[in-house]
C-alpha atoms as a PDB file:
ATOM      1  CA  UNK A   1     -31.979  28.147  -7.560  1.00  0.00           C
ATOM      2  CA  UNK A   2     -31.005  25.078  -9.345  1.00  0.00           C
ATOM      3  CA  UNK A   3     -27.641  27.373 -10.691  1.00  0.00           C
ATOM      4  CA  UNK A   4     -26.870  28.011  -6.902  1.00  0.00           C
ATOM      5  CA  UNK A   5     -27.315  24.101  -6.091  1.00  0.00           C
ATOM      6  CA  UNK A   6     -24.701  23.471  -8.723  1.00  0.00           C
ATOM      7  CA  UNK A   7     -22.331  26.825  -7.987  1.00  0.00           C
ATOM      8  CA  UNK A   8     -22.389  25.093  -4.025  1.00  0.00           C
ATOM      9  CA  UNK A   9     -21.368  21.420  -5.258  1.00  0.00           C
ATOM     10  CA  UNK A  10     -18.763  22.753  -7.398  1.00  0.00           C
ATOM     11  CA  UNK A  11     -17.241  24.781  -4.643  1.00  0.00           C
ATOM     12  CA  UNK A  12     -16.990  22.065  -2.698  1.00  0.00           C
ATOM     13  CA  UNK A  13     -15.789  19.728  -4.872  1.00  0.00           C
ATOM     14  CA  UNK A  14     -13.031  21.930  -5.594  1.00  0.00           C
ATOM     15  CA  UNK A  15     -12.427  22.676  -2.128  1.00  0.00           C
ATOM     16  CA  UNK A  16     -12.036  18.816  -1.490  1.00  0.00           C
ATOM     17  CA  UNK A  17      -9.692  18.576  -4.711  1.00  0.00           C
ATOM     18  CA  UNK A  18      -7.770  20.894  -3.444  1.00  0.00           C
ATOM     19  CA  UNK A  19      -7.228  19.030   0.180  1.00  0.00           C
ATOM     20  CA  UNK A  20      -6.640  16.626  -1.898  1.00  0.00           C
ATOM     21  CA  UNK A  21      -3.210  17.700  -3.931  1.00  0.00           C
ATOM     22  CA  UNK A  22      -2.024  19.143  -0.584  1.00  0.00           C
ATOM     23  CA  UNK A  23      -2.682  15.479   1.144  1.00  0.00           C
ATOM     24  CA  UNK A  24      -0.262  13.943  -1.735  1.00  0.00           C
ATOM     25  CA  UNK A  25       2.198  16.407  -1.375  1.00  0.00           C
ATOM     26  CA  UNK A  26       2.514  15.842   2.151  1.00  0.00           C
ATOM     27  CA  UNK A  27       2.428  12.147   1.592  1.00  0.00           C
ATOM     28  CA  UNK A  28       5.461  12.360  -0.931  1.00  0.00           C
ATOM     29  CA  UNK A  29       6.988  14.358   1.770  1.00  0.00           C
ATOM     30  CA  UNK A  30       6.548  11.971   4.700  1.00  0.00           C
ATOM     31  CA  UNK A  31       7.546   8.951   2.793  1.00  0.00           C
ATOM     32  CA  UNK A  32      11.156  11.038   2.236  1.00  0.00           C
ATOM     33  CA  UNK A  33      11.289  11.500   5.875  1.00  0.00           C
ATOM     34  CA  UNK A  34      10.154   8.219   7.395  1.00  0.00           C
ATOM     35  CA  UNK A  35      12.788   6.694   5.238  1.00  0.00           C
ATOM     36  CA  UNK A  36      15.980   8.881   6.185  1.00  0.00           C
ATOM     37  CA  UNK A  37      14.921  10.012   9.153  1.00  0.00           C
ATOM     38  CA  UNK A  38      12.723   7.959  10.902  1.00  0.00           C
ATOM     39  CA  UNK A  39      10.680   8.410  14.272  1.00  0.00           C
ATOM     40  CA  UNK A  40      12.061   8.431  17.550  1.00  0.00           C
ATOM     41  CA  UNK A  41      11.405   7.354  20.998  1.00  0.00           C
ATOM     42  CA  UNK A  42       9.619  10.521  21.502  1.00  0.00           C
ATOM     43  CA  UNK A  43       7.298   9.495  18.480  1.00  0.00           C
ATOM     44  CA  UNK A  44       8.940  12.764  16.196  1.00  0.00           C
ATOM     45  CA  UNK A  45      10.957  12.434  12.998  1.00  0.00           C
ATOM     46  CA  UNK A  46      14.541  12.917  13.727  1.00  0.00           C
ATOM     47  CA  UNK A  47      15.753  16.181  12.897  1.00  0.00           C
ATOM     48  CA  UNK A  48      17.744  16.107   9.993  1.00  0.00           C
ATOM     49  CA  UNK A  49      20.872  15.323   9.096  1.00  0.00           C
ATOM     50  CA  UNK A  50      22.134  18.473   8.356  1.00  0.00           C
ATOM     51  CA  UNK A  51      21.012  20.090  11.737  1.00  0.00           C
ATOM     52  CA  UNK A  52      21.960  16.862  14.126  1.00  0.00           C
ATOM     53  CA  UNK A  53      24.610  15.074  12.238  1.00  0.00           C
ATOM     54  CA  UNK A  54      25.857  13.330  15.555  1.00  0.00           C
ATOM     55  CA  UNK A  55      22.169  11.304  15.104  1.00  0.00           C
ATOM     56  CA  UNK A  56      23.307  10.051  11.569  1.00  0.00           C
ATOM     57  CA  UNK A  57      25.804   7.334   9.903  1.00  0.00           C
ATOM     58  CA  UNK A  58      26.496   6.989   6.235  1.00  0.00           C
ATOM     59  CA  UNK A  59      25.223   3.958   4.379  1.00  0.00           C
ATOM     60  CA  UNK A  60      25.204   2.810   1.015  1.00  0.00           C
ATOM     61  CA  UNK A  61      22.042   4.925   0.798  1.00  0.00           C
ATOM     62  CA  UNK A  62      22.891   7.744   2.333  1.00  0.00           C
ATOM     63  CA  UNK A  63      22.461   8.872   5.776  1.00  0.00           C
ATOM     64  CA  UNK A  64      20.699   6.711   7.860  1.00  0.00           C
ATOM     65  CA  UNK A  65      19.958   7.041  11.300  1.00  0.00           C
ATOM     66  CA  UNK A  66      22.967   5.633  13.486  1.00  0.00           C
ATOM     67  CA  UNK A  67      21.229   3.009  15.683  1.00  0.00           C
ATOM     68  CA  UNK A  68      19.416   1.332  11.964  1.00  0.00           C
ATOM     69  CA  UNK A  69      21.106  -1.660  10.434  1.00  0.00           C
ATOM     70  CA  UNK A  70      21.208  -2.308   6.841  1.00  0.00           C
ATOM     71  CA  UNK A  71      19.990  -5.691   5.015  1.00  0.00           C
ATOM     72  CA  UNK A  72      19.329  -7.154   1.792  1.00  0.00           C
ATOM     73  CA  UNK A  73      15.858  -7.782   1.030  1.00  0.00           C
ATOM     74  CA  UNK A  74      16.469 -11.484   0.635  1.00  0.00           C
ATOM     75  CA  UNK A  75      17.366 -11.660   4.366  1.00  0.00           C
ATOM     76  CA  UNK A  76      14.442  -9.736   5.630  1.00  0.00           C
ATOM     77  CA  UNK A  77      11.591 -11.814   3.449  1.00  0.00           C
ATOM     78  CA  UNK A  78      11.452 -14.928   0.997  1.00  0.00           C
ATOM     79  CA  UNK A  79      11.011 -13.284  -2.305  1.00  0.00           C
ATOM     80  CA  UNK A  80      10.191 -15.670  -4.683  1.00  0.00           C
ATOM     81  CA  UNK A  81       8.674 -15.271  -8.260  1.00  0.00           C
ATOM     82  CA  UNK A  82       5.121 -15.955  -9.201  1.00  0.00           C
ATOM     83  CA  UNK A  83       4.646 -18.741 -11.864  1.00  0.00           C
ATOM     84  CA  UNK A  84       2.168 -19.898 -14.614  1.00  0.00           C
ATOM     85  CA  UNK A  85       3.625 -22.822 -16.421  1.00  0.00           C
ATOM     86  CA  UNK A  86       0.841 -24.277 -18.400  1.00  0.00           C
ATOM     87  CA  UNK A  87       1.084 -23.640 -22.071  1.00  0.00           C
ATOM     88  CA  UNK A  88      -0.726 -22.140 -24.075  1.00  0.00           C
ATOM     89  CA  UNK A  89      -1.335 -19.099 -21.608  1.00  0.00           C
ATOM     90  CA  UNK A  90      -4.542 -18.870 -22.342  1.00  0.00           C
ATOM     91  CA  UNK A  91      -6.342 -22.062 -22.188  1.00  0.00           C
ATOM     92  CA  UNK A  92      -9.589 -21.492 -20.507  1.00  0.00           C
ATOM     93  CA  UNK A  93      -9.385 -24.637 -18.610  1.00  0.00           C
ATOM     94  CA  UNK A  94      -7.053 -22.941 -16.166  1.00  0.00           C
ATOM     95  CA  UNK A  95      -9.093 -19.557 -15.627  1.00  0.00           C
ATOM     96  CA  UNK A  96     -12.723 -18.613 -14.364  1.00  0.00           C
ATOM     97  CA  UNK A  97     -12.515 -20.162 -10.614  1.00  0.00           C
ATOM     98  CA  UNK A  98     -12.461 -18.636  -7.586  1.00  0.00           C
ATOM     99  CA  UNK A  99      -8.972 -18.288  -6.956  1.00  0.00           C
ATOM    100  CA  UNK A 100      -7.526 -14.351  -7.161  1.00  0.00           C
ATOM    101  CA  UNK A 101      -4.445 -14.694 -10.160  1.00  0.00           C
ATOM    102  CA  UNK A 102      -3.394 -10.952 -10.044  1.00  0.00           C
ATOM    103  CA  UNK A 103      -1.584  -9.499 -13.136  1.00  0.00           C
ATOM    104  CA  UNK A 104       1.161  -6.415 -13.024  1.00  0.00           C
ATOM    105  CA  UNK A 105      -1.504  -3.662 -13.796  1.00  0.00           C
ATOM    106  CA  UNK A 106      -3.536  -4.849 -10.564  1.00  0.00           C
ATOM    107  CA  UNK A 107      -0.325  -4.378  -8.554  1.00  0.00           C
ATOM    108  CA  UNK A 108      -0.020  -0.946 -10.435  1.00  0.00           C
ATOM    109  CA  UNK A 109      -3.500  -0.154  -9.952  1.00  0.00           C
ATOM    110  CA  UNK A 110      -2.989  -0.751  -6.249  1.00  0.00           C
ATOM    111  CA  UNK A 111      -0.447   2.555  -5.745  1.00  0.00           C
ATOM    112  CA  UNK A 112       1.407   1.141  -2.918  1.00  0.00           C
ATOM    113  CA  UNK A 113      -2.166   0.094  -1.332  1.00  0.00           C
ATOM    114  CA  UNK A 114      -3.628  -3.233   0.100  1.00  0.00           C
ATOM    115  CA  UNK A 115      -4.891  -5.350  -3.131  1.00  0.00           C
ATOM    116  CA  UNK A 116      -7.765  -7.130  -2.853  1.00  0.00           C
ATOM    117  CA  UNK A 117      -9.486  -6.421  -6.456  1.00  0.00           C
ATOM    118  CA  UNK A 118      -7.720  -8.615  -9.456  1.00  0.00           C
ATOM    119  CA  UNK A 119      -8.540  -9.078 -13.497  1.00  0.00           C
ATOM    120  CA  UNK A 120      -8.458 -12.570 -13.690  1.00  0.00           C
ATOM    121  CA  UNK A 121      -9.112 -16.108 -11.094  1.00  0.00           C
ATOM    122  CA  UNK A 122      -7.715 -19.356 -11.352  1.00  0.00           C
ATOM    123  CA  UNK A 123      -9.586 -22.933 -11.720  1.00  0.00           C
ATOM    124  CA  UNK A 124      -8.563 -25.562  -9.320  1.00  0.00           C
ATOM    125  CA  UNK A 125      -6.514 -26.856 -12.192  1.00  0.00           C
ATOM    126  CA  UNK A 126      -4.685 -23.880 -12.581  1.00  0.00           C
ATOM    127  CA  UNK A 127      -3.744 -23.516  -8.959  1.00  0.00           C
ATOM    128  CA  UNK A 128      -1.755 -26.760  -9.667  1.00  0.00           C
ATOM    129  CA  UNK A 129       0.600 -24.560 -12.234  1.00  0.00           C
ATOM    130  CA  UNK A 130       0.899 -21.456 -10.098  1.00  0.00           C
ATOM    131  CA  UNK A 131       1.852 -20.551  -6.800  1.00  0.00           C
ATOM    132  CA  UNK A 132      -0.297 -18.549  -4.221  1.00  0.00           C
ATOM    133  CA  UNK A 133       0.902 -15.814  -1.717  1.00  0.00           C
ATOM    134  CA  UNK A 134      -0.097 -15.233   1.623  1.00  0.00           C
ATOM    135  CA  UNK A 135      -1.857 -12.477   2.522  1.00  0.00           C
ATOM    136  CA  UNK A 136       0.365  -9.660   3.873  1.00  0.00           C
ATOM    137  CA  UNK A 137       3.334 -10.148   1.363  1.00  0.00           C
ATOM    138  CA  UNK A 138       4.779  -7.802  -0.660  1.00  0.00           C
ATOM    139  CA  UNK A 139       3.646  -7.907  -4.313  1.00  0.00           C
ATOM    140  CA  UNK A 140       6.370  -6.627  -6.875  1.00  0.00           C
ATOM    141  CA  UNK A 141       6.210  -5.997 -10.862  1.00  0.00           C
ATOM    142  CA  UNK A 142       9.072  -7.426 -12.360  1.00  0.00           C
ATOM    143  CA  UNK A 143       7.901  -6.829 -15.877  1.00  0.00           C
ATOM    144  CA  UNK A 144       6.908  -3.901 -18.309  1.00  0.00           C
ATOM    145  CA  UNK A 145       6.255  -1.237 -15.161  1.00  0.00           C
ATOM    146  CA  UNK A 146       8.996  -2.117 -12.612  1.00  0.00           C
ATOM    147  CA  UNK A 147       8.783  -2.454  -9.085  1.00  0.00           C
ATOM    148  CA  UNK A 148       5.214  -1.203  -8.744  1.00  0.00           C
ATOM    149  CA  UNK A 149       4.196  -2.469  -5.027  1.00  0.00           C
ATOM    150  CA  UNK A 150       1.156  -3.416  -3.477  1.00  0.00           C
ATOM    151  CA  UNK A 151       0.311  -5.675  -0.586  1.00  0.00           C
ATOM    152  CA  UNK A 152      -2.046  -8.010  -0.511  1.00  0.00           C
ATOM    153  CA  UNK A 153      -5.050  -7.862   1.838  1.00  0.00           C
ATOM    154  CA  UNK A 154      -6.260 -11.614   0.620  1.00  0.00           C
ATOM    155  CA  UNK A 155      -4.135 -14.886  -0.737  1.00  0.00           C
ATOM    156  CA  UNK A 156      -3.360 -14.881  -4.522  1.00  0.00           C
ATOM    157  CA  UNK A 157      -1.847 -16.248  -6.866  1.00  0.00           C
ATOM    158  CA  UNK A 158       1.056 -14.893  -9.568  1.00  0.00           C
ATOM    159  CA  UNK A 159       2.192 -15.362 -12.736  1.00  0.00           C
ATOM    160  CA  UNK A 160       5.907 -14.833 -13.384  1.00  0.00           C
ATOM    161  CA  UNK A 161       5.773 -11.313 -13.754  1.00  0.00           C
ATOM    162  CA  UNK A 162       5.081 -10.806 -10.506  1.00  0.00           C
ATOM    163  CA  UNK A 163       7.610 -11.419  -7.720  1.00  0.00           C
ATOM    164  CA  UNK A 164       6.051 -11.893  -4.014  1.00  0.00           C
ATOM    165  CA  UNK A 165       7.867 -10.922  -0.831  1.00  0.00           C
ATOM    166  CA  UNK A 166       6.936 -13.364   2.073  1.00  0.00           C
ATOM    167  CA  UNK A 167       8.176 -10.622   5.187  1.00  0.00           C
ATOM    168  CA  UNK A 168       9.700 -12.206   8.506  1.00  0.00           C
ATOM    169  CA  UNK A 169       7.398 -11.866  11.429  1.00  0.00           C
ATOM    170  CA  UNK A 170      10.179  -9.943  13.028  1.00  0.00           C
ATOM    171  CA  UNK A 171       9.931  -6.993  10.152  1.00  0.00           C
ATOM    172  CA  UNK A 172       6.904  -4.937   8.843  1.00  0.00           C
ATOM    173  CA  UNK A 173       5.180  -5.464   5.258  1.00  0.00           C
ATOM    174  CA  UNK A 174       4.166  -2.014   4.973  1.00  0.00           C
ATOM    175  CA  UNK A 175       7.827  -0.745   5.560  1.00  0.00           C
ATOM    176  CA  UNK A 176       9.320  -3.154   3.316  1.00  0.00           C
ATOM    177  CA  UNK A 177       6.742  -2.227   0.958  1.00  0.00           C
ATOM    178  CA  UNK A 178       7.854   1.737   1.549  1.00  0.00           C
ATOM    179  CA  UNK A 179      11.590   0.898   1.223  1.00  0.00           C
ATOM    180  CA  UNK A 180      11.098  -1.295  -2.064  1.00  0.00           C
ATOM    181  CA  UNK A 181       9.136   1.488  -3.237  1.00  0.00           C
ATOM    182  CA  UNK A 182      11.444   4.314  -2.617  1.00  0.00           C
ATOM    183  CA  UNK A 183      13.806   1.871  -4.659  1.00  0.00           C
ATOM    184  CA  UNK A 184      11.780   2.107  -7.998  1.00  0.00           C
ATOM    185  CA  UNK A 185      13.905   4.509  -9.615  1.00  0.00           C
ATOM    186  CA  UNK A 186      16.769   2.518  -8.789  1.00  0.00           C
ATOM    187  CA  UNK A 187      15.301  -1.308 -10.034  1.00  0.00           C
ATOM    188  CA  UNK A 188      13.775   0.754 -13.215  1.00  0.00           C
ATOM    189  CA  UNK A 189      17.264   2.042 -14.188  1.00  0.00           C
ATOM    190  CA  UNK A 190      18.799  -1.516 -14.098  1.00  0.00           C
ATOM    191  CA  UNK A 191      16.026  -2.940 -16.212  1.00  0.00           C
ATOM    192  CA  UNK A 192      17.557  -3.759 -19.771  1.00  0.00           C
ATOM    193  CA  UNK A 193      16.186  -1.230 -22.542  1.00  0.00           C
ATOM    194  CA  UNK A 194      14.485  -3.507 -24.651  1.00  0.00           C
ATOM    195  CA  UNK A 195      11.027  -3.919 -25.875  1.00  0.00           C
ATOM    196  CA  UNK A 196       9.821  -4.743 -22.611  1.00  0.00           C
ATOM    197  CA  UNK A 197      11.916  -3.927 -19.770  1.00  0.00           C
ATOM    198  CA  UNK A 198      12.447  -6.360 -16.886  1.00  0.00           C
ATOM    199  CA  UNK A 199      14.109  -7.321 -13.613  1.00  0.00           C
ATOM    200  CA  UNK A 200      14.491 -10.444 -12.001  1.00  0.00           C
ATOM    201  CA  UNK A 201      14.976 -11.905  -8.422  1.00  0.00           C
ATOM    202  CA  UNK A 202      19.366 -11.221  -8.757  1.00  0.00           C
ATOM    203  CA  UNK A 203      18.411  -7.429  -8.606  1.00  0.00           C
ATOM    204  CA  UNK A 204      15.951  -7.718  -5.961  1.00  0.00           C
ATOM    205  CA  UNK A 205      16.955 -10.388  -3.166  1.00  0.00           C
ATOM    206  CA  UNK A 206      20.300  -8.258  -2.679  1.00  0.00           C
ATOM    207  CA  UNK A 207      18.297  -4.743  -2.705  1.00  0.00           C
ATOM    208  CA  UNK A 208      19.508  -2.956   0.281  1.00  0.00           C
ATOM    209  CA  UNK A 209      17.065  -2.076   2.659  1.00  0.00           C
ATOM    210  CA  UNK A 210      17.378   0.362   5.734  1.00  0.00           C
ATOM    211  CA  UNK A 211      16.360  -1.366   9.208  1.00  0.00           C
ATOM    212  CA  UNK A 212      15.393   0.453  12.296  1.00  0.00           C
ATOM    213  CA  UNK A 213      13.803  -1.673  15.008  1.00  0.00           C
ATOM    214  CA  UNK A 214      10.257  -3.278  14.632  1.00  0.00           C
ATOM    215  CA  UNK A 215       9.014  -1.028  16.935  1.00  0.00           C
ATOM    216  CA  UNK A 216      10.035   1.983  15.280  1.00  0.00           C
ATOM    217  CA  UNK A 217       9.041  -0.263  11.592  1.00  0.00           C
ATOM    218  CA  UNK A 218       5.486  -0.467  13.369  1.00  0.00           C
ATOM    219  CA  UNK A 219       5.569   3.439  14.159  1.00  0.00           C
ATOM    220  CA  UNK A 220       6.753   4.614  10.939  1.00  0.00           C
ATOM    221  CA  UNK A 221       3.545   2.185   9.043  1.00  0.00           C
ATOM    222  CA  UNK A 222       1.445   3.839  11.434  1.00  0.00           C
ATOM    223  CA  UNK A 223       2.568   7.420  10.492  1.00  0.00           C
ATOM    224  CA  UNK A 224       2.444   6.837   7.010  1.00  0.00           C
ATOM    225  CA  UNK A 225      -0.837   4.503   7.100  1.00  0.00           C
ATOM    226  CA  UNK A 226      -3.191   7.234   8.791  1.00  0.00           C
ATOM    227  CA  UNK A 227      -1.808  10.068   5.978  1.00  0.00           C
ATOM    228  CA  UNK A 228      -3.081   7.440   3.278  1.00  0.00           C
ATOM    229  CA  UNK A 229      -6.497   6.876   5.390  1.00  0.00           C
ATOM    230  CA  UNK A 230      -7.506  10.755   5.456  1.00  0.00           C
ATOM    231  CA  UNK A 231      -6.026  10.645   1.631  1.00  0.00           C
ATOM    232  CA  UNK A 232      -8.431   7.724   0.956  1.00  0.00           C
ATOM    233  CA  UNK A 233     -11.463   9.055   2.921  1.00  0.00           C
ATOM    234  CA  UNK A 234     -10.845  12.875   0.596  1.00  0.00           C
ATOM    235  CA  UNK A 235     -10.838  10.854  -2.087  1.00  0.00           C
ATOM    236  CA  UNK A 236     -14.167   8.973  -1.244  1.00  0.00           C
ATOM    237  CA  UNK A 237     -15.976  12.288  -0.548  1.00  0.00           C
ATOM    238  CA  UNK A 238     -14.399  13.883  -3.779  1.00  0.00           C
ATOM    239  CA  UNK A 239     -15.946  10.806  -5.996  1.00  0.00           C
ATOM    240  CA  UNK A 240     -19.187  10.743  -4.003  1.00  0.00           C
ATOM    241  CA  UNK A 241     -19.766  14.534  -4.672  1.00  0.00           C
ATOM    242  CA  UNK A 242     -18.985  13.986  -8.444  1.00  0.00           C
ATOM    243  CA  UNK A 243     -21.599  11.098  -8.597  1.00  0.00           C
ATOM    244  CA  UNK A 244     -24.258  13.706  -6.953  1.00  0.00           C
ATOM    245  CA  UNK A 245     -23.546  16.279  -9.206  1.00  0.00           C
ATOM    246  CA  UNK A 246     -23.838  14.243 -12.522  1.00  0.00           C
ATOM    247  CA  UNK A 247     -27.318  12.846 -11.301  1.00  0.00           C
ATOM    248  CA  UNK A 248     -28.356  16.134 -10.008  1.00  0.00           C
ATOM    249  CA  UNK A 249     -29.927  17.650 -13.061  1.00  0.00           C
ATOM    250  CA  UNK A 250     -32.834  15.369 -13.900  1.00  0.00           C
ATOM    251  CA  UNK A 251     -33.670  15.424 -10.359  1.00  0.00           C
ATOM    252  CA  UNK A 252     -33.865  18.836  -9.914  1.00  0.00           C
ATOM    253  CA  UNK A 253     -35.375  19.286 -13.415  1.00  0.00           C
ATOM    254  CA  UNK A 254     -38.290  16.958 -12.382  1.00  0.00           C
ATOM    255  CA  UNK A 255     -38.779  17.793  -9.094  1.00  0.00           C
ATOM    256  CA  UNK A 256     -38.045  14.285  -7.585  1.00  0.00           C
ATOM    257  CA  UNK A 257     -35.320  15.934  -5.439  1.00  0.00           C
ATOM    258  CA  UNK A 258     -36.116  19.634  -3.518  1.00  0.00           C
ATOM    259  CA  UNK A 259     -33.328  22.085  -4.234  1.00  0.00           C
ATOM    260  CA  UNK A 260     -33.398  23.669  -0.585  1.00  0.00           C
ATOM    261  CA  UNK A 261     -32.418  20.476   1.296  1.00  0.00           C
ATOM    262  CA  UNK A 262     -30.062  20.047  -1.428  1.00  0.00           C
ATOM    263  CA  UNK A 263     -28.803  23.228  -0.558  1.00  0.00           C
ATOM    264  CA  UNK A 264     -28.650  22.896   2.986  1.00  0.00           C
ATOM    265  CA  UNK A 265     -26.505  19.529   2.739  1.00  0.00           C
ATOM    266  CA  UNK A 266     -23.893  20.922  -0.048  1.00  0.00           C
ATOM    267  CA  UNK A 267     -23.392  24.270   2.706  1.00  0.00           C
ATOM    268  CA  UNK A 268     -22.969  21.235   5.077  1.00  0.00           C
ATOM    269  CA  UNK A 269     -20.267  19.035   3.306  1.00  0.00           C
END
């Protein structure tokens, strides 16, 4: 009985894994399309270039659809680097308030998500030697791993590895953060190849962007938004059934948890 508990949990685990690798795939794929091809008034993506090329116009990007603009970043949001000039680094006077001071592998850690968990705060003191972002701008690594994005769900604060994209009212964060990350490749090749590669704010105020209206901006975050939700939620259930499983043996083993019910809710999942 307790083997068929565990069989059933595994199952479904992999079941959800599964889901899973399929949700990413499509995300990968939707991100291609949002970005070339956009949504239209009908709330579809465009058909393709290749089958409607009357809908399309060449840009320094490729094709675009023909009623987008293009823009440099710099026009669409103040991007400005973060800063930590107090030296030493490290002096402890400057850490340990409550102030979020997010570091590139939080941005990283973030994959293109809302960032609202950070390795390190700031003191009032050390407020005075950084600079803090609003929340809804466009975090950027500029340093080590290159243009990793995230956007930040609370205000924080940067050091200069870090660049932060302040976005216009009249343009979307989560599309600028789409169209800066579609541009990794891109900012990573540029990067100098030397013991720790960088980029700085002459490679990304002039970064090109693609610009369809803000209400087709707000449809295409919306599209891409509710993929990463279901991904998220798969994700959830995946780690939550991982948890049960790992504490499921010295429950079962000492009776503190009845393998029928346990059945019943694994068939259930």
């Amino acid at each position: 009985m307790i083997a068929e508990v565990l069989d059933t949990l595994d199952t479904t685990i992999r079941q959800t894994e599964s889901i899973i690798e399929k949700l990413k795939q499509v995300k990968q794929g939707l991100l291609h399309d949002l970005l070339t091809r956009g949504i239209d008034a009908n709330g579809e993506l465009r058909p393709p270039q290749s089958q409607a090329p009357h809908l399309y116009k060449e840009s320094a990007l490729g094709w675009i659809p023909s009623d987008w603009n293009m823009a440099p970043l710099g026009e669409l949001a103040q991007v400005d680097r973060g800063k930590f000039t107090h030296r030493p680094r490290n002096d402890p006077a400057f850490y340990g308030g409550p102030h979020p001071f997010i570091q590139t592998g939080d941005v990283a850690n973030a994959v293109g998500g809302y960032v609202s968990s950070y390795s390190q705060t700031l003191s009032e003191r050390g407020t005075t030697v950084s600079q803090e972002f609003p929340a809804g701008t466009v975090a950027i690594t500029i340093a080590a791993n290159i243009a990793d994005t995230a956007i930040l769900a609370v205000p924080m604060y940067f050091p200069d590895s870090v660049v932060g994209a302040i976005v216009a009212p009249s343009v979307n964060s989560r599309f600028i953060e789409l169209s800066v990350r579609r541009a990794k490749p891109r900012l990573d090749a540029r990067a100098p190849q030397s013991a720790q590669k960088n980029i700085n704010l002459q490679d990304l105020r002039p970064l090109p962007i693609p610009l369809p209206s803000k209400a087709e901006q707000d449809a295409i975050a919306e599209r891409y938004e509710a993929v990463q939700l279901r991904l998220d939620t798969e994700e959830a259930a995946a780690r939550k059934l991982r948890e049960a499983k790992c504490g499921l043996m010295d429950d079962l083993l000492t009776g503190r948890v009845r393998v029928t019910s346990l059945l019943d809710t694994a068939a259930t999942a």
